[in-house]
C-alpha atoms as a PDB file:
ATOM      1  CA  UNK A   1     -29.982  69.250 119.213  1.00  0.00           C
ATOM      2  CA  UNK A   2     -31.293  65.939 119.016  1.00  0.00           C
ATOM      3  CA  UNK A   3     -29.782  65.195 115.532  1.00  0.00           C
ATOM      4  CA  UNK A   4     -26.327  66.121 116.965  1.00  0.00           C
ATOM      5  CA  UNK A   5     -27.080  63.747 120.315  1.00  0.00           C
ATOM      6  CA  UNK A   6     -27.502  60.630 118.167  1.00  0.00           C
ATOM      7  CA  UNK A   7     -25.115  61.673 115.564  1.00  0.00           C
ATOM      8  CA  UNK A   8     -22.761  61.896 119.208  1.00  0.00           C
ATOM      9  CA  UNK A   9     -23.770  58.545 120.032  1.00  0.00           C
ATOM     10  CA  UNK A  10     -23.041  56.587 117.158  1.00  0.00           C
ATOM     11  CA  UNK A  11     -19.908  57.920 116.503  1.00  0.00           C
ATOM     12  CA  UNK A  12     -19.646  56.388 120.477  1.00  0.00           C
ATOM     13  CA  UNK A  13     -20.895  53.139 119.476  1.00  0.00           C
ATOM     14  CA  UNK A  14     -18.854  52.828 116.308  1.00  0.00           C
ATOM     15  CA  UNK A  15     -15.789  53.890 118.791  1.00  0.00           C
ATOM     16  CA  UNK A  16     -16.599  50.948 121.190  1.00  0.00           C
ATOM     17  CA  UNK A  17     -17.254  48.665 118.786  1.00  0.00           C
ATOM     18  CA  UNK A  18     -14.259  49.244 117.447  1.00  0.00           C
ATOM     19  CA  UNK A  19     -12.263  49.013 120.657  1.00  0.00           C
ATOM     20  CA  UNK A  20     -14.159  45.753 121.466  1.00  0.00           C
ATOM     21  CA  UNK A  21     -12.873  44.290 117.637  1.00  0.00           C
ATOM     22  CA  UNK A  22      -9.412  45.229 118.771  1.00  0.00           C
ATOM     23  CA  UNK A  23      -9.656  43.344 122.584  1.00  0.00           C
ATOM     24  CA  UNK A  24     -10.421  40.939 120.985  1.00  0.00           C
ATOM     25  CA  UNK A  25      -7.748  40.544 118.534  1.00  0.00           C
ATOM     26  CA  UNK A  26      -4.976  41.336 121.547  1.00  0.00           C
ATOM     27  CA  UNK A  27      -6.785  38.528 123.365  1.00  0.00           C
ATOM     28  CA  UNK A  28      -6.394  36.130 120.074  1.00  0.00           C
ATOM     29  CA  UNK A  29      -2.608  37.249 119.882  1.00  0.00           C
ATOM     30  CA  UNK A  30      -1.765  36.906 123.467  1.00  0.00           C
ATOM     31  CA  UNK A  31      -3.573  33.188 123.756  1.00  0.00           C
ATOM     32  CA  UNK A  32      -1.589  32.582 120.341  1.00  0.00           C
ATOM     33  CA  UNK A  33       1.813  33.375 122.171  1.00  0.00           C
ATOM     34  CA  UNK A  34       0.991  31.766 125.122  1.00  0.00           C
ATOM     35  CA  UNK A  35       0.266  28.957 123.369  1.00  0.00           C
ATOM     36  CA  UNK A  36       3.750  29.068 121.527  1.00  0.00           C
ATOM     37  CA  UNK A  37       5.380  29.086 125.209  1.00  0.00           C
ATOM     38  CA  UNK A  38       3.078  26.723 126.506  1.00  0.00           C
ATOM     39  CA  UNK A  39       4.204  23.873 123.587  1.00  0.00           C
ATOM     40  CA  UNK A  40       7.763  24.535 123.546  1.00  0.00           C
ATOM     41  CA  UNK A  41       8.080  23.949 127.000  1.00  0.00           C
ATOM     42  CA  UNK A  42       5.309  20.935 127.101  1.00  0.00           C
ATOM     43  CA  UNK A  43       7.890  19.258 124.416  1.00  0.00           C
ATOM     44  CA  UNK A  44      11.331  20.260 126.130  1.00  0.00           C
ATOM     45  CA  UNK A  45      10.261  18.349 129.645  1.00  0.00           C
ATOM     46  CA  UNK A  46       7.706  15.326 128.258  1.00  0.00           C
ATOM     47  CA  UNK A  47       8.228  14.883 124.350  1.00  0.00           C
ATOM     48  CA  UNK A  48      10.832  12.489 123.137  1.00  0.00           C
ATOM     49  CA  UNK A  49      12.570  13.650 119.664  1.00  0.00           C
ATOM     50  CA  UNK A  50      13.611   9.924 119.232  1.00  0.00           C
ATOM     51  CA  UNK A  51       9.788   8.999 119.742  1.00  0.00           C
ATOM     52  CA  UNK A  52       9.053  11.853 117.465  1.00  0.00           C
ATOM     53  CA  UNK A  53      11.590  10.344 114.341  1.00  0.00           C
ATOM     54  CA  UNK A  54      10.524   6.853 114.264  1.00  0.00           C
ATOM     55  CA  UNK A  55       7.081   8.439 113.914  1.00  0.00           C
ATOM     56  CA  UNK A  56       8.118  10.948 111.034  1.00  0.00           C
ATOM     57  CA  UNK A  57       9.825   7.760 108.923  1.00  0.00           C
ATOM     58  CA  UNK A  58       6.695   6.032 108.364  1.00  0.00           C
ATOM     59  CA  UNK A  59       4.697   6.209 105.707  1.00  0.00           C
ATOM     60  CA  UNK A  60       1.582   5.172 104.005  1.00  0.00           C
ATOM     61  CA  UNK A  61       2.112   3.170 100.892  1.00  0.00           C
ATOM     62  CA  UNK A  62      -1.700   4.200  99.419  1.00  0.00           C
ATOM     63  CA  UNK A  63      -3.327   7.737  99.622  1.00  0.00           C
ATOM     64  CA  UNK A  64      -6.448   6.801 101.071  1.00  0.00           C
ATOM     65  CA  UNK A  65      -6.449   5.765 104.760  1.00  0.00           C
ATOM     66  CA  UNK A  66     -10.040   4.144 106.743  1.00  0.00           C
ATOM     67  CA  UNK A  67     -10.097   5.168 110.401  1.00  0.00           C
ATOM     68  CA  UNK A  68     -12.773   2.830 112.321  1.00  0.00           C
ATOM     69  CA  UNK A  69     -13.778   4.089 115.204  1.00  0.00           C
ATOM     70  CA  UNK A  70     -16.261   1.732 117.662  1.00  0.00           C
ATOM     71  CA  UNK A  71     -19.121   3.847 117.619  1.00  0.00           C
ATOM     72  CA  UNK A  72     -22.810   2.251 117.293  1.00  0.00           C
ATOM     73  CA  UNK A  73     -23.464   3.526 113.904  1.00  0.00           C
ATOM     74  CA  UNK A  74     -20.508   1.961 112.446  1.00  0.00           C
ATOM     75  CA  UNK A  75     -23.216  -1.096 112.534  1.00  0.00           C
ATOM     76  CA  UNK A  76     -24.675   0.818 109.596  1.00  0.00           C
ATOM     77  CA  UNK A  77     -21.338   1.420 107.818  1.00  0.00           C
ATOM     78  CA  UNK A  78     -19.786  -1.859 108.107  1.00  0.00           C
ATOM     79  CA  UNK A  79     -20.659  -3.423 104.509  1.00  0.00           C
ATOM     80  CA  UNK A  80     -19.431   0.069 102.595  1.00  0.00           C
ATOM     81  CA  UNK A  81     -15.996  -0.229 104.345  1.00  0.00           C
ATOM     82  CA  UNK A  82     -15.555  -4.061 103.257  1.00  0.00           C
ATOM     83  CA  UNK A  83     -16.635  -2.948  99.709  1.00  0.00           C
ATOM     84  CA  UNK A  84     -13.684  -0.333  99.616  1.00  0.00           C
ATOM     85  CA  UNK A  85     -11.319  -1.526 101.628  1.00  0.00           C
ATOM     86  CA  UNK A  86      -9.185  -2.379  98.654  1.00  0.00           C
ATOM     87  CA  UNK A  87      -8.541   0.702  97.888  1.00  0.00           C
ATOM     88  CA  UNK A  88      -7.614   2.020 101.428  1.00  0.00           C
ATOM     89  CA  UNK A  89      -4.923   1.374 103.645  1.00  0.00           C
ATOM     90  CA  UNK A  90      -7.214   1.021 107.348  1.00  0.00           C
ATOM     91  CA  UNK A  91      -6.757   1.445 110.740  1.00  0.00           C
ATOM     92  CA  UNK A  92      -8.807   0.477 113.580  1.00  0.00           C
ATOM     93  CA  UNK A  93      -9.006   1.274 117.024  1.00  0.00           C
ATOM     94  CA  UNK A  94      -9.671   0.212 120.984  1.00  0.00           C
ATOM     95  CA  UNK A  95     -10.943  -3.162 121.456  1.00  0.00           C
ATOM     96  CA  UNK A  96     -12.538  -2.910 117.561  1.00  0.00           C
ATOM     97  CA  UNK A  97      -9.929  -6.368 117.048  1.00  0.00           C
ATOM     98  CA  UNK A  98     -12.720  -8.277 119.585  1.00  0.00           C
ATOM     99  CA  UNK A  99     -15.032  -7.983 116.534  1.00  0.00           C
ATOM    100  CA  UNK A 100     -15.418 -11.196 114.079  1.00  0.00           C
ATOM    101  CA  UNK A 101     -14.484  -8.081 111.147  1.00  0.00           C
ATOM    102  CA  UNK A 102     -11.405  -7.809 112.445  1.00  0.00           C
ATOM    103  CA  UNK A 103      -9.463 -10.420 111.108  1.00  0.00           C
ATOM    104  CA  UNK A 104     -11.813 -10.032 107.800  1.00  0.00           C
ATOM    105  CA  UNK A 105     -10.766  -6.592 107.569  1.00  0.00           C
ATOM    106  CA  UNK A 106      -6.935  -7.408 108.496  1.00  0.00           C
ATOM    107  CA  UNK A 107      -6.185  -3.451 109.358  1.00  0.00           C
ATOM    108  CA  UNK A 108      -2.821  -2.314 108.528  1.00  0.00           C
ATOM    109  CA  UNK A 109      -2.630   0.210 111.387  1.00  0.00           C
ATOM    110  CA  UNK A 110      -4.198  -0.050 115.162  1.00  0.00           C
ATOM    111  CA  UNK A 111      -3.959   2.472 117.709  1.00  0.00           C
ATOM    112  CA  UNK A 112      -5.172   2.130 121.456  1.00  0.00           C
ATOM    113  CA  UNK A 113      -5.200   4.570 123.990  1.00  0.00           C
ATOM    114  CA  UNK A 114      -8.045   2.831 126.323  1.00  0.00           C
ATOM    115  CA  UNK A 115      -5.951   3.562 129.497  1.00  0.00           C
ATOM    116  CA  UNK A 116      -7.594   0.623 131.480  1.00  0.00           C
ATOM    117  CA  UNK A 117      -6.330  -1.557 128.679  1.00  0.00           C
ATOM    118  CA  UNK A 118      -2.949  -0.896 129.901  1.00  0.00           C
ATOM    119  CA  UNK A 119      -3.603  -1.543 133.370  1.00  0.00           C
ATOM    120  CA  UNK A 120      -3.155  -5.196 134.419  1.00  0.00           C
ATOM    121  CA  UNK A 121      -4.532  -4.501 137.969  1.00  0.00           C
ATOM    122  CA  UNK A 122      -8.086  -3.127 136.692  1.00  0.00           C
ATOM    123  CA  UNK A 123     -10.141  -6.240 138.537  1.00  0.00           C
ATOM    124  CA  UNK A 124     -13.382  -4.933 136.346  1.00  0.00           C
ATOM    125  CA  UNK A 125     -14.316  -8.412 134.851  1.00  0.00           C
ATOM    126  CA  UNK A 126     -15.770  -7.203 131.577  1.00  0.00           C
ATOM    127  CA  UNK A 127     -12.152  -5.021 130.815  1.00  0.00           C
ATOM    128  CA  UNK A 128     -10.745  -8.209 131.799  1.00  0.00           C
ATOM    129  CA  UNK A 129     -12.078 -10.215 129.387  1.00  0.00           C
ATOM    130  CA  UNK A 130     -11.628  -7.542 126.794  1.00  0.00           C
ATOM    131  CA  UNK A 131      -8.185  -6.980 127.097  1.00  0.00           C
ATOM    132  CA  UNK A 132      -7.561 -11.249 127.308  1.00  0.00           C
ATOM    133  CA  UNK A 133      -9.239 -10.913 123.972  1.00  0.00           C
ATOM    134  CA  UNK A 134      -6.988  -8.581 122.396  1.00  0.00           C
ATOM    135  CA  UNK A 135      -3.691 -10.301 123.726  1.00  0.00           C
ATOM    136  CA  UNK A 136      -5.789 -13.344 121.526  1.00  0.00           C
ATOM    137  CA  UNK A 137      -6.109 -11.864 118.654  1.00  0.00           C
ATOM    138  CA  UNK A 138      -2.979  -9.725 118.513  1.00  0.00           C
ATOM    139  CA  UNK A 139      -0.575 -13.123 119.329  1.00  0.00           C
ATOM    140  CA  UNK A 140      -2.998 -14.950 116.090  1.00  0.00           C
ATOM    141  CA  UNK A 141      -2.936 -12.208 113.054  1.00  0.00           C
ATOM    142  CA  UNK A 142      -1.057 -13.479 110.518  1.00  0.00           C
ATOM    143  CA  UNK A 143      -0.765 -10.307 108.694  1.00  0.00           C
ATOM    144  CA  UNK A 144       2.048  -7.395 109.520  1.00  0.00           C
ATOM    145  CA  UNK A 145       0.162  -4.582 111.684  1.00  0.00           C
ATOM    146  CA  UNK A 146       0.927  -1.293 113.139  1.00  0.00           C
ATOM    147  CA  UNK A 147       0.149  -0.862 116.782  1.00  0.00           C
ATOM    148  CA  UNK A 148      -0.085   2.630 118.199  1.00  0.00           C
ATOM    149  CA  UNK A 149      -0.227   3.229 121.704  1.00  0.00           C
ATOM    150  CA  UNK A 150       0.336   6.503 123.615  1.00  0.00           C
ATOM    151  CA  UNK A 151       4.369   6.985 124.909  1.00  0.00           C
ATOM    152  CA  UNK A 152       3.780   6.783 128.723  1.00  0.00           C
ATOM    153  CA  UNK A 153       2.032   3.258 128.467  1.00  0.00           C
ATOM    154  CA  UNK A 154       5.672   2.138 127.069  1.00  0.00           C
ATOM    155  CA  UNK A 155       6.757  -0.568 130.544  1.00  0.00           C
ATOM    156  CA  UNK A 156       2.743  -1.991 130.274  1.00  0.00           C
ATOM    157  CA  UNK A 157       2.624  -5.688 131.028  1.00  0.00           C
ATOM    158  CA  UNK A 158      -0.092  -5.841 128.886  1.00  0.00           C
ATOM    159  CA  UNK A 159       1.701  -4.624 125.609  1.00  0.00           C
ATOM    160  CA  UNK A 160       4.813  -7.028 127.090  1.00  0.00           C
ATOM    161  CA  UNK A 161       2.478  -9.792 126.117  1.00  0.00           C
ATOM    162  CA  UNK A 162       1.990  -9.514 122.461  1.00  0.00           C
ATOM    163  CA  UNK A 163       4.552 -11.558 121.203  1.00  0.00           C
ATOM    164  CA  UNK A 164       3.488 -12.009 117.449  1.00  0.00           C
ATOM    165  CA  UNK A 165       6.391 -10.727 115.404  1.00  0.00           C
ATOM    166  CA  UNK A 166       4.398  -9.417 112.743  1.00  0.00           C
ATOM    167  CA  UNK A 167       2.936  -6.312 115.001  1.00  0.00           C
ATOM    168  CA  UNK A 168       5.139  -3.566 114.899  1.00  0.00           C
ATOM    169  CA  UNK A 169       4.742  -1.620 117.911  1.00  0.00           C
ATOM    170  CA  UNK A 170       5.003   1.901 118.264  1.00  0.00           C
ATOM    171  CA  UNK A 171       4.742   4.691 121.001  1.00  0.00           C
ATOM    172  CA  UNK A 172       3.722   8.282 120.103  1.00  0.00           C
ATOM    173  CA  UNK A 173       4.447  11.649 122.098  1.00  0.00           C
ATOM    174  CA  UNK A 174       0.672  11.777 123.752  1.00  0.00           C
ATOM    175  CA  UNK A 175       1.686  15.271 125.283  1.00  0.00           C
ATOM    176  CA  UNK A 176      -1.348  17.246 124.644  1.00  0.00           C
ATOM    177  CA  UNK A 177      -1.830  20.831 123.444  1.00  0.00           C
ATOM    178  CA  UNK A 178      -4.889  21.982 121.118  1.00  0.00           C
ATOM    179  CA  UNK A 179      -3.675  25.392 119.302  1.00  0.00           C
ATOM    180  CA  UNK A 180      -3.974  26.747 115.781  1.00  0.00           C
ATOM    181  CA  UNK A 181      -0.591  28.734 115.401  1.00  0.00           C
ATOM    182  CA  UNK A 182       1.697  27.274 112.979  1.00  0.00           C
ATOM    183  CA  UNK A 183       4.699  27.078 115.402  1.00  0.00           C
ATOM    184  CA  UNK A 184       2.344  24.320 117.202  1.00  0.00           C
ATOM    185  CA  UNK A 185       1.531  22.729 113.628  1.00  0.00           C
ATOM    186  CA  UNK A 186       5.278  22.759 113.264  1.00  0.00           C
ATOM    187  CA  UNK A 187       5.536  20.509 116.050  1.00  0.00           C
ATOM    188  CA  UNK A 188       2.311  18.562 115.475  1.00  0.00           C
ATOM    189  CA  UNK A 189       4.296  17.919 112.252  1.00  0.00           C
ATOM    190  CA  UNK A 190       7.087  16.329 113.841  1.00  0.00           C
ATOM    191  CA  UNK A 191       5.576  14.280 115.969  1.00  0.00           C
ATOM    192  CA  UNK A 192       6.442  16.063 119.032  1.00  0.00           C
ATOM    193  CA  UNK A 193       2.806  17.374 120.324  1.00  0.00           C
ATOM    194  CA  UNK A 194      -0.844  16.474 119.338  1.00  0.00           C
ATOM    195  CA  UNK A 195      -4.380  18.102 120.071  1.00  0.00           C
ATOM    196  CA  UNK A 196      -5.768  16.841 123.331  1.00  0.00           C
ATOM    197  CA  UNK A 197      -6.711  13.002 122.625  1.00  0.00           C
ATOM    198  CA  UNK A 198     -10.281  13.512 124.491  1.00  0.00           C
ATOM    199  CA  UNK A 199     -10.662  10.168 122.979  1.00  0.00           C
ATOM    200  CA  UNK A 200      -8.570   8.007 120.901  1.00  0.00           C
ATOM    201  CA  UNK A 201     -10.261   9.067 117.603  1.00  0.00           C
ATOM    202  CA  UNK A 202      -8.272  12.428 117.976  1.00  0.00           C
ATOM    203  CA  UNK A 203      -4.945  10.390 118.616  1.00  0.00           C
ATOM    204  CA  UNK A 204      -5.545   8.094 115.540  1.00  0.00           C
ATOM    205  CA  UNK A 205      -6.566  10.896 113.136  1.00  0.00           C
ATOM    206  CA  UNK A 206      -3.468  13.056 113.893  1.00  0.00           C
ATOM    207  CA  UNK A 207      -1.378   9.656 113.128  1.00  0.00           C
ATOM    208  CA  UNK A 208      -2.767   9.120 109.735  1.00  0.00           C
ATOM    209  CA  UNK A 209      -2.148  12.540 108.967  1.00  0.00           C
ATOM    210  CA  UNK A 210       1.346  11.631 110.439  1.00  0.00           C
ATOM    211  CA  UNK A 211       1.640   8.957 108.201  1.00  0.00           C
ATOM    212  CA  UNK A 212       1.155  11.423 104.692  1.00  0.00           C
ATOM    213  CA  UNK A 213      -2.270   9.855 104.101  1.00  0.00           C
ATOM    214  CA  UNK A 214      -3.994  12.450 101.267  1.00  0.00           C
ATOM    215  CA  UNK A 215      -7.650  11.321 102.184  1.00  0.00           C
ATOM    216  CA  UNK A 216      -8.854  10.067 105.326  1.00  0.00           C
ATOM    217  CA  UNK A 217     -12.563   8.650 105.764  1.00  0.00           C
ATOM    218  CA  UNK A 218     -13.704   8.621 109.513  1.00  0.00           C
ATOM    219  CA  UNK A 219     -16.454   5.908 109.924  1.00  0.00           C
ATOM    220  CA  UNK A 220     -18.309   5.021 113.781  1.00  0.00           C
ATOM    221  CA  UNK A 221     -17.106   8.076 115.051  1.00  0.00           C
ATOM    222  CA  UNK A 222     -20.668   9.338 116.863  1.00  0.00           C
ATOM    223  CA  UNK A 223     -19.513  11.433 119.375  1.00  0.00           C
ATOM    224  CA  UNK A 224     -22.963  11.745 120.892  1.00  0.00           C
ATOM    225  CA  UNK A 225     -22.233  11.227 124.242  1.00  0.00           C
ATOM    226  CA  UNK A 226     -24.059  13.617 125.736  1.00  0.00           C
ATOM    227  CA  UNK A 227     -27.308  12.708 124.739  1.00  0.00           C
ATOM    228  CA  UNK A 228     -27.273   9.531 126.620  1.00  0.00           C
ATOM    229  CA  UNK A 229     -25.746  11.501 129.901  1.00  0.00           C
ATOM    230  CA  UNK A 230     -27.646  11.611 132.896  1.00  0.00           C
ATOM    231  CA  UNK A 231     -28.136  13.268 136.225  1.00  0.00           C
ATOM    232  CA  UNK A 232     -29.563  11.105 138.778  1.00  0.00           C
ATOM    233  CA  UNK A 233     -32.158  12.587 141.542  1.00  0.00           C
ATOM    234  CA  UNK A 234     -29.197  12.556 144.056  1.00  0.00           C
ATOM    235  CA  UNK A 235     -27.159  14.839 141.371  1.00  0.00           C
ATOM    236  CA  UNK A 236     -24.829  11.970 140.755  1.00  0.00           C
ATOM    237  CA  UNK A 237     -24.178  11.278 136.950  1.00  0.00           C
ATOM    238  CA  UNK A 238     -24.370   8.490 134.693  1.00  0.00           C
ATOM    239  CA  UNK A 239     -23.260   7.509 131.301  1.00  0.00           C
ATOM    240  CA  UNK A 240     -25.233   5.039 128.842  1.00  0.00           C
ATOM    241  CA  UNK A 241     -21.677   4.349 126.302  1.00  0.00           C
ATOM    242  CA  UNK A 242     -23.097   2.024 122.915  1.00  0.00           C
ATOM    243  CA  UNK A 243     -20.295   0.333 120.986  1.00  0.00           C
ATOM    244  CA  UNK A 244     -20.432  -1.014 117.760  1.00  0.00           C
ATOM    245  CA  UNK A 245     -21.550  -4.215 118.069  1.00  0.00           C
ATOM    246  CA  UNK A 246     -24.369  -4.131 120.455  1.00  0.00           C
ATOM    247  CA  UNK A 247     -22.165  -3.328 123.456  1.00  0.00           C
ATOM    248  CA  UNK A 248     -23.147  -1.227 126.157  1.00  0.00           C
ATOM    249  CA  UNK A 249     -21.848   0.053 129.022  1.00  0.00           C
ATOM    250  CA  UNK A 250     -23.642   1.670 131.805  1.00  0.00           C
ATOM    251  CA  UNK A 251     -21.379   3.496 133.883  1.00  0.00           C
ATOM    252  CA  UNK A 252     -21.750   5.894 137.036  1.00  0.00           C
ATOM    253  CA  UNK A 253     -19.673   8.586 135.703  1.00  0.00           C
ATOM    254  CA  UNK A 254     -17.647  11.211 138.411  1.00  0.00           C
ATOM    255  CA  UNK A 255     -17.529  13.533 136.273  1.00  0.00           C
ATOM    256  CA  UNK A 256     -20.496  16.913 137.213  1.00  0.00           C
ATOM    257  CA  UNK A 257     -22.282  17.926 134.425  1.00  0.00           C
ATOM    258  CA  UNK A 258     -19.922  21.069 134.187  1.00  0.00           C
ATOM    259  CA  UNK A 259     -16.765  18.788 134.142  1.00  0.00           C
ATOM    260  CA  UNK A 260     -18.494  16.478 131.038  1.00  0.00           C
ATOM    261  CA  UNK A 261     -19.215  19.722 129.002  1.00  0.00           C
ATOM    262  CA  UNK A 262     -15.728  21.136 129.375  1.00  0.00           C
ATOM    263  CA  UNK A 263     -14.579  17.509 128.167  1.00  0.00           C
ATOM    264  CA  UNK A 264     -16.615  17.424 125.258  1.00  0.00           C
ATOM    265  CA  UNK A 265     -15.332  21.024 124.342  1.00  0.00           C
ATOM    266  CA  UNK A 266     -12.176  19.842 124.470  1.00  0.00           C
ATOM    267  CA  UNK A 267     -13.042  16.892 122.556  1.00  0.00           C
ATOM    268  CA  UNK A 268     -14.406  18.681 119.338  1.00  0.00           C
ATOM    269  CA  UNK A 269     -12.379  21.883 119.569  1.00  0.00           C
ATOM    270  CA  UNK A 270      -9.672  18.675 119.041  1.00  0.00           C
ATOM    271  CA  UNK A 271     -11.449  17.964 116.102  1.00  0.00           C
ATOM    272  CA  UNK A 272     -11.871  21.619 115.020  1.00  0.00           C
ATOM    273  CA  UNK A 273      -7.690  22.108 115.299  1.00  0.00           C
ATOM    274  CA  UNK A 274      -6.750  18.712 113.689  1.00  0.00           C
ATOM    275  CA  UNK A 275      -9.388  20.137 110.335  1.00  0.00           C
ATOM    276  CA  UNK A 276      -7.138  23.128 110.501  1.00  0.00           C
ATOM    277  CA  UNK A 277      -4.247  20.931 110.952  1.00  0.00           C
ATOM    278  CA  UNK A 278      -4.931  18.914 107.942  1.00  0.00           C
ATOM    279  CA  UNK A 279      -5.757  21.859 105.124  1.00  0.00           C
ATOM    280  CA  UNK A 280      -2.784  23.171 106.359  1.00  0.00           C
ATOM    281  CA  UNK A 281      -1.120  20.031 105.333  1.00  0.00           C
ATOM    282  CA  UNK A 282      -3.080  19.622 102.212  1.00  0.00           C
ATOM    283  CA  UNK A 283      -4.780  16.629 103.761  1.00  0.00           C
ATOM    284  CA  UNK A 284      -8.746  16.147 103.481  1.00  0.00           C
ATOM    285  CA  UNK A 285     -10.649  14.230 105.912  1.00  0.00           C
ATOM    286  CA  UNK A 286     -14.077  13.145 105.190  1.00  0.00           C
ATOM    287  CA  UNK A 287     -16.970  12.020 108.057  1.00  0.00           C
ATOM    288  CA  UNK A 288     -18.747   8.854 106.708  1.00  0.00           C
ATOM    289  CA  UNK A 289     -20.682   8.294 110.145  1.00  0.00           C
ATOM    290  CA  UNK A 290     -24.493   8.586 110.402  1.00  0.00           C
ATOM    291  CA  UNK A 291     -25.513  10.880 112.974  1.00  0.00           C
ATOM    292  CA  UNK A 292     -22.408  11.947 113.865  1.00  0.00           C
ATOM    293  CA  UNK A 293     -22.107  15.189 116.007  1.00  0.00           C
ATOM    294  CA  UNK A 294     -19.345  16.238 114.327  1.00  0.00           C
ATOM    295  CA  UNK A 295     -19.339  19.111 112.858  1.00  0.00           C
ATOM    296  CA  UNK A 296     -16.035  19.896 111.517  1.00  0.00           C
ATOM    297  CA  UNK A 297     -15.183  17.868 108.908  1.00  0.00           C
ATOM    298  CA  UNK A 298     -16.691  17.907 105.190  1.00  0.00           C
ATOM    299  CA  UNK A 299     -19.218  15.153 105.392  1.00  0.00           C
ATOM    300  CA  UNK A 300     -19.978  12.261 102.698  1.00  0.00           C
ATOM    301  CA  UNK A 301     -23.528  13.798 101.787  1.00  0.00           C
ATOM    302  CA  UNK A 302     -21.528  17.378 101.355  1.00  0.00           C
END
């Protein structure tokens, strides 16, 4: 009797399990589907197909592409990107041109996405002075660069004021979807959606892959936010942001402590779809940074 109740109850168990396995996979198919709707519809009301074609007919004239992101490690880093920058087209990002390695490094490619760069009414006198130091250095390069910048920054006063006719300035769809069905990659591909630019380091990886780059090597991209985040005795938040550099910024933040983990998710599941993104387009991105909390790309000690 009791070899026939337990014989009874894992055949039960194996049954739920079972049942649970195939949830699971209806839940994976219907957020797959939804997902499909969602994008099609995201690009038929707020992606521009124009936008999308002058992104699709550039292209990278080497294989290997540089993407320097500002985080503090990059301090560490800086000498072994000089060394083989020769053999790498580059691209840098933010406010990265304020650095004396910019115009040592002359990058071919620039995105920004900073969204108080953009706005000429931000009285904040440290953005201020940033952004009247990349209108400097911008209007001085004397070498031809790509600038980036998200589609719906396209009338900003700011970008009205570069006037050097060697940057070539370009607007990308920034409508923002994260998925992993090949429909989306379809339209990832054509430069019609991206994975949710969290932070510009998403934006600027998904154009290098854009750009038919074979290799891309991530440097100062720490991601490690959230070890310097803070809630104060009054349960109000704070943010201690290093930049390469030695610049810091201490910030109150708005954001709870619930709101700043659901960004971060979205910020690596980003990085999670665009390392899907790129096997599926043969493309192999590599993290050089120390420390980085990134965890899904192959790393340079792999």
């Amino acid at each position: 009797m009791i070899i026939q109740i337990g014989w009874t109850f894992n055949l039960f168990e194996k049954e739920m399990s079972a049942n649970r396995r195939r949830i699971k996979n209806l839940e994976a198919q219907l957020r797959s589907y939804i997902s499909i709707i969602q994008g099609i519809l995201m690009v038929l009301f707020f992606s521009s197909f124009k936008t999308g074609r002058k992104l699709k007919n550039l292209k990278a004239k080497q294989r290997n592409c540089i993407v320097i992101a500002n985080g503090p490690s990059l301090d560490k880093e800086i000498n072994s990107i000089i060394q083989n920058r020769d053999s790498s087209e580059l691209m840098a990002l933010n406010f990265f041109c304020n650095t004396e390695y910019f115009k040592l490094l002359k990058p071919e490619y620039y995105c920004i996405a900073d969204p108080g760069a953009f706005n000429s009414k931000n009285k904040n006198p440290i953005l201020q002075k940033r952004i009247k130091n990349f209108l400097e250095s911008f209007n001085e390069i004397d070498w031809e660069c790509h600038l980036f910048y998200p589609h719906h920054f396209d009338k900003s006063i700011v970008l009205d004021s570069i006037k050097n006719p060697l940057i070539k300035k370009h607007k990308y769809n920034s409508v923002p979807l994260s998925s992993n069905s090949k429909l989306i990659f379809y339209l990832y591909s054509r430069g019609l959606l991206l994975p949710i630019p969290e932070s510009v380091i998403i934006s600027s990886i998904y154009l290098a892959i854009l750009l038919s780059f074979e290799k891309i090597h991530l440097f100062g991209v720490d991601h490690s936010w959230i070890k310097d985040f803070k809630v104060n005795k009054d349960n109000t938040t704070s943010i201690r942001l290093e930049h390469f550099g030695d610049s810091t910024d201490d910030t109150d933040n708005e954001k709870s402590i619930s709101k700043f983990m659901i960004s971060q998710y979205r910020l690596f599941n980003s990085h999670d779809v665009l390392n899907t993104y790129s096997k599926h387009k043969n493309v192999q991105i590599i993290n050089n940074t120390f420390a980085s909390y990134i965890d899904s790309y192959k790393r340079i000690s792999d």
